[in-house]
C-alpha atoms as a PDB file:
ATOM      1  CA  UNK A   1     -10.626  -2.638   6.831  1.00  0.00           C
ATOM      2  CA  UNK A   2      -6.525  -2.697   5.627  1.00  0.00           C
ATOM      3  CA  UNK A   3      -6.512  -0.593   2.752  1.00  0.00           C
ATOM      4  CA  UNK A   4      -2.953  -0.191   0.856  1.00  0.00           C
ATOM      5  CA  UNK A   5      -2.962   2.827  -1.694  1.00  0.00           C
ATOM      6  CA  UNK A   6      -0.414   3.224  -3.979  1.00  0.00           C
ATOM      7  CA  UNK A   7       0.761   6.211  -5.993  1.00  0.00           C
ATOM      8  CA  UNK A   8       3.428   6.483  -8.148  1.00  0.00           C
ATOM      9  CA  UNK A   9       5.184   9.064 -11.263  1.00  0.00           C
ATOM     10  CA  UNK A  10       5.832   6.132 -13.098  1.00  0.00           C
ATOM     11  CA  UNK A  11       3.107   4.702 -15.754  1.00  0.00           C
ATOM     12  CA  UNK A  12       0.905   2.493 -15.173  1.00  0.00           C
ATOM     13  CA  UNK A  13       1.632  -1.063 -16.256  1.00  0.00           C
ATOM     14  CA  UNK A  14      -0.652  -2.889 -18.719  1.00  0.00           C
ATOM     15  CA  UNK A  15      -4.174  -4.484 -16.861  1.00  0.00           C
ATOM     16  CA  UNK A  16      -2.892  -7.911 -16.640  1.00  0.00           C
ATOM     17  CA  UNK A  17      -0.028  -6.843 -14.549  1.00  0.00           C
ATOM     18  CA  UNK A  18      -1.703  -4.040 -12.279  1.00  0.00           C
ATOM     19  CA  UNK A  19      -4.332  -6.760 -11.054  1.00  0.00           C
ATOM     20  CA  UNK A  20      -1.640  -9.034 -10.498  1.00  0.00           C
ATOM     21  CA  UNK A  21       0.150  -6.762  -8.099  1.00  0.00           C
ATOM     22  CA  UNK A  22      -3.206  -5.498  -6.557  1.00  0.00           C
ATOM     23  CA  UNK A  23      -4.047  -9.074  -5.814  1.00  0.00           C
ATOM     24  CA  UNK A  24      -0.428  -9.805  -4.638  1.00  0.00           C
ATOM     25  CA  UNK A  25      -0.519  -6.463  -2.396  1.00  0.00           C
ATOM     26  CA  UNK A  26      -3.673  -7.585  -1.038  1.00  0.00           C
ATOM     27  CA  UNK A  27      -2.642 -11.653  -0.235  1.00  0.00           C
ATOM     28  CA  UNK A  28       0.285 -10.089   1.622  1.00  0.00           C
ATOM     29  CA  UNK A  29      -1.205  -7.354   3.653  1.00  0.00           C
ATOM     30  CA  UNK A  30      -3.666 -10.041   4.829  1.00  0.00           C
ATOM     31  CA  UNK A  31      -0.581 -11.681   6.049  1.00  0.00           C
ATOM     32  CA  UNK A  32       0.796  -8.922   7.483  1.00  0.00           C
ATOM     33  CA  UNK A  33      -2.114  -8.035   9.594  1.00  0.00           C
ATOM     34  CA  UNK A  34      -3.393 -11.144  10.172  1.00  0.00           C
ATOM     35  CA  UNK A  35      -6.782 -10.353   8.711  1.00  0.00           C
ATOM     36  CA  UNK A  36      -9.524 -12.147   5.871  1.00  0.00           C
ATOM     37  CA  UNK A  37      -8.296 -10.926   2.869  1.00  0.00           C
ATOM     38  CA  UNK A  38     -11.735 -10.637   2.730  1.00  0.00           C
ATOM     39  CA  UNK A  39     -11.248  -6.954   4.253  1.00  0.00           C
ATOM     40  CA  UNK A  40      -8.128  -5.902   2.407  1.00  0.00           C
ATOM     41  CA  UNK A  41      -8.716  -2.847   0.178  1.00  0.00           C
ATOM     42  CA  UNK A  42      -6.158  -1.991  -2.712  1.00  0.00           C
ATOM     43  CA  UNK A  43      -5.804   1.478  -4.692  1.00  0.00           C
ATOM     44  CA  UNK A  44      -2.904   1.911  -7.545  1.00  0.00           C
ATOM     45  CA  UNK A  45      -3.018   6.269  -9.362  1.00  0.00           C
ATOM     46  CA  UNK A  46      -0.314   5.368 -11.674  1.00  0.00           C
ATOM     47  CA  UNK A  47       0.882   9.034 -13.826  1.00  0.00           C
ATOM     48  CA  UNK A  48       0.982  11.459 -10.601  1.00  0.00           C
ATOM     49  CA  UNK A  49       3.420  14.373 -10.931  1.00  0.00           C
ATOM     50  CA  UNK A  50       5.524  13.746  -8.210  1.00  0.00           C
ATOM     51  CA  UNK A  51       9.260  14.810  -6.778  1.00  0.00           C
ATOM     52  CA  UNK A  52      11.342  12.831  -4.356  1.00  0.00           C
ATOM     53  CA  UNK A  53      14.618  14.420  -3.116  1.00  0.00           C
ATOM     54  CA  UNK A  54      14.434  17.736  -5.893  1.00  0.00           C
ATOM     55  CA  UNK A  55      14.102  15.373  -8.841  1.00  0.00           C
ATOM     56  CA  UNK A  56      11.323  13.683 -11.194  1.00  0.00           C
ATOM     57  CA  UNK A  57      12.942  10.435 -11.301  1.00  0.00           C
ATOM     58  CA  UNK A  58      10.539   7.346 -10.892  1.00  0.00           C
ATOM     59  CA  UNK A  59       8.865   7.757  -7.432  1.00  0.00           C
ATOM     60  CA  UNK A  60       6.274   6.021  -5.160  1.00  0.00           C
ATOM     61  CA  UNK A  61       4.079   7.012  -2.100  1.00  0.00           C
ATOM     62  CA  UNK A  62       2.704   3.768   0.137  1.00  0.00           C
ATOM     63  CA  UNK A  63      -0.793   5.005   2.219  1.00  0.00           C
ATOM     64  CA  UNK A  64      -1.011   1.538   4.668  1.00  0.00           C
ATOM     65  CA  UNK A  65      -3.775   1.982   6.854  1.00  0.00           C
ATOM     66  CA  UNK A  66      -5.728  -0.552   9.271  1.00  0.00           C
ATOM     67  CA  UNK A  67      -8.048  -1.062  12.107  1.00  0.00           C
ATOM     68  CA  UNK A  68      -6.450  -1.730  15.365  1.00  0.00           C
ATOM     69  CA  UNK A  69      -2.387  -1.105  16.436  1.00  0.00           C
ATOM     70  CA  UNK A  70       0.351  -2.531  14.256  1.00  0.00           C
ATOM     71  CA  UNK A  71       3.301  -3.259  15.938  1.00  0.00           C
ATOM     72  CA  UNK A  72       7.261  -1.793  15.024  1.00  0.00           C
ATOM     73  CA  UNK A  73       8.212  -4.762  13.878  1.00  0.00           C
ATOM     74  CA  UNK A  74       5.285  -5.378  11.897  1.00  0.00           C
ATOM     75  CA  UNK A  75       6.012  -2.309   9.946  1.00  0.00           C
ATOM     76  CA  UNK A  76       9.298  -2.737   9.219  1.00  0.00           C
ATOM     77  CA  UNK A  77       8.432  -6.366   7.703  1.00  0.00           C
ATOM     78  CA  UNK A  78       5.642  -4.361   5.522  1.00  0.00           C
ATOM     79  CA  UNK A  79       8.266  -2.179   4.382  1.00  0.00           C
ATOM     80  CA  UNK A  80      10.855  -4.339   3.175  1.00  0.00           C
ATOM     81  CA  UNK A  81       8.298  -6.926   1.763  1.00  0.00           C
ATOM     82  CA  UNK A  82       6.056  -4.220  -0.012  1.00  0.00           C
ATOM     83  CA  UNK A  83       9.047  -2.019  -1.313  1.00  0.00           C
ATOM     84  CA  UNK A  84      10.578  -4.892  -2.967  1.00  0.00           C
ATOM     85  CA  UNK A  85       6.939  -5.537  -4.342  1.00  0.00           C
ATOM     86  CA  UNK A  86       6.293  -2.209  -6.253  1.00  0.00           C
ATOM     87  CA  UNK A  87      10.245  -2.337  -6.972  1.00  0.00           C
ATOM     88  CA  UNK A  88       9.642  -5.466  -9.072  1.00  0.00           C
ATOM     89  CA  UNK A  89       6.457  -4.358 -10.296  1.00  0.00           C
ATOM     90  CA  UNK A  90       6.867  -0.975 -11.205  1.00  0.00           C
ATOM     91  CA  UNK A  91      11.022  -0.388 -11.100  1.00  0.00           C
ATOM     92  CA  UNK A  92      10.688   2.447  -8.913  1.00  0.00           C
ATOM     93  CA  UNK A  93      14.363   1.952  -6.549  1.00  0.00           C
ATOM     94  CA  UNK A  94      13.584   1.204  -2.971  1.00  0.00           C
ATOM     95  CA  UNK A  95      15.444   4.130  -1.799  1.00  0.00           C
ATOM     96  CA  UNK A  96      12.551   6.344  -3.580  1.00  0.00           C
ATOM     97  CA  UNK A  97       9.108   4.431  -1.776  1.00  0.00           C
ATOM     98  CA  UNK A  98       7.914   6.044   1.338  1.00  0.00           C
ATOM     99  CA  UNK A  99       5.254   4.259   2.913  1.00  0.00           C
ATOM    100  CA  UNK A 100       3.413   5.815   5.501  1.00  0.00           C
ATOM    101  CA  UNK A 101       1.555   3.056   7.794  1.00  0.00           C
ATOM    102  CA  UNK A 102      -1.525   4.597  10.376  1.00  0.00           C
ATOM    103  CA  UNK A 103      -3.513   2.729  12.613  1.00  0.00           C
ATOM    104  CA  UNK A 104      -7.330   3.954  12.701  1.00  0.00           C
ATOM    105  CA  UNK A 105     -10.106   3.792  15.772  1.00  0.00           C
ATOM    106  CA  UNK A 106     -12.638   1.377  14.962  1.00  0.00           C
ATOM    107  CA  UNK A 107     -15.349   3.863  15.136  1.00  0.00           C
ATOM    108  CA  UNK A 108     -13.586   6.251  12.644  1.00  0.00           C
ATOM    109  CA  UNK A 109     -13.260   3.694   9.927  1.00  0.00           C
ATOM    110  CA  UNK A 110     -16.847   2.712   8.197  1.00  0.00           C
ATOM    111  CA  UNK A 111     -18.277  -0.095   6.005  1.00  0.00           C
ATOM    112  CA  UNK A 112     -21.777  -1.387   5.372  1.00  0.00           C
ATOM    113  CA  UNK A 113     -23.507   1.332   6.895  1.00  0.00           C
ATOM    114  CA  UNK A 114     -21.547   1.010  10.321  1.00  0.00           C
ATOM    115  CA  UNK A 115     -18.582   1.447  11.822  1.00  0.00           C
ATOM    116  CA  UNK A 116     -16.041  -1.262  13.187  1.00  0.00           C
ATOM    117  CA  UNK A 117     -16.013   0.607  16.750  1.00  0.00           C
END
């Protein structure tokens, strides 16, 4: 049910090292939630035209979303931990990641033909 989705201008890395940081994103938002990383979804779009601040300069958009409520200082652990990630993995500065976390209703998120609500 956590899904992270990244998107970025920058492009893409070569296979060996996007599945390493899919699997690493994955490990940690299992951490972060507390959930099987058994759930955890992961999504990289490497290539998207994208502005930050009026410029074209390496950017990065976070999409963190998960069953249930996370907590403020949950959040502000994913954001240091995961903007350091894709910093190291991609080079995109820290100061141009946005990550935008949202909480979803069990019965609006759906798997195997059901819904966890």
């Amino acid at each position: 049910m956590p899904l992270i989705k990244v998107q970025t201008s920058v492009s893409a890395p070569v296979g060996e090292e996007i599945e390493a940081m899919l699997k690493s994103l994955s490990a940690k938002l299992a951490k972060h939630t507390g959930k099987p990383e058994s759930y955890m979804m992961t999504a990289f779009e490497a290539g998207i035209p994208m502005t930050f601040g009026g410029t074209t300069d390496p950017v990065c958009y976070i999409e963190i979303k998960s069953v249930g409520t996370m907590k403020p200082d949950q959040t502000q652990a994913m954001s240091q931990d995961f903007c350091q990630e894709i910093n190291k993995a991609l080079g995109v500065p820290q100061n141009r990641i946005y990550i935008e976390f949202a909480d979803a209703k069990g019965a609006m998120w759906g798997w195997n033909g059901t819904t966890f609500g």
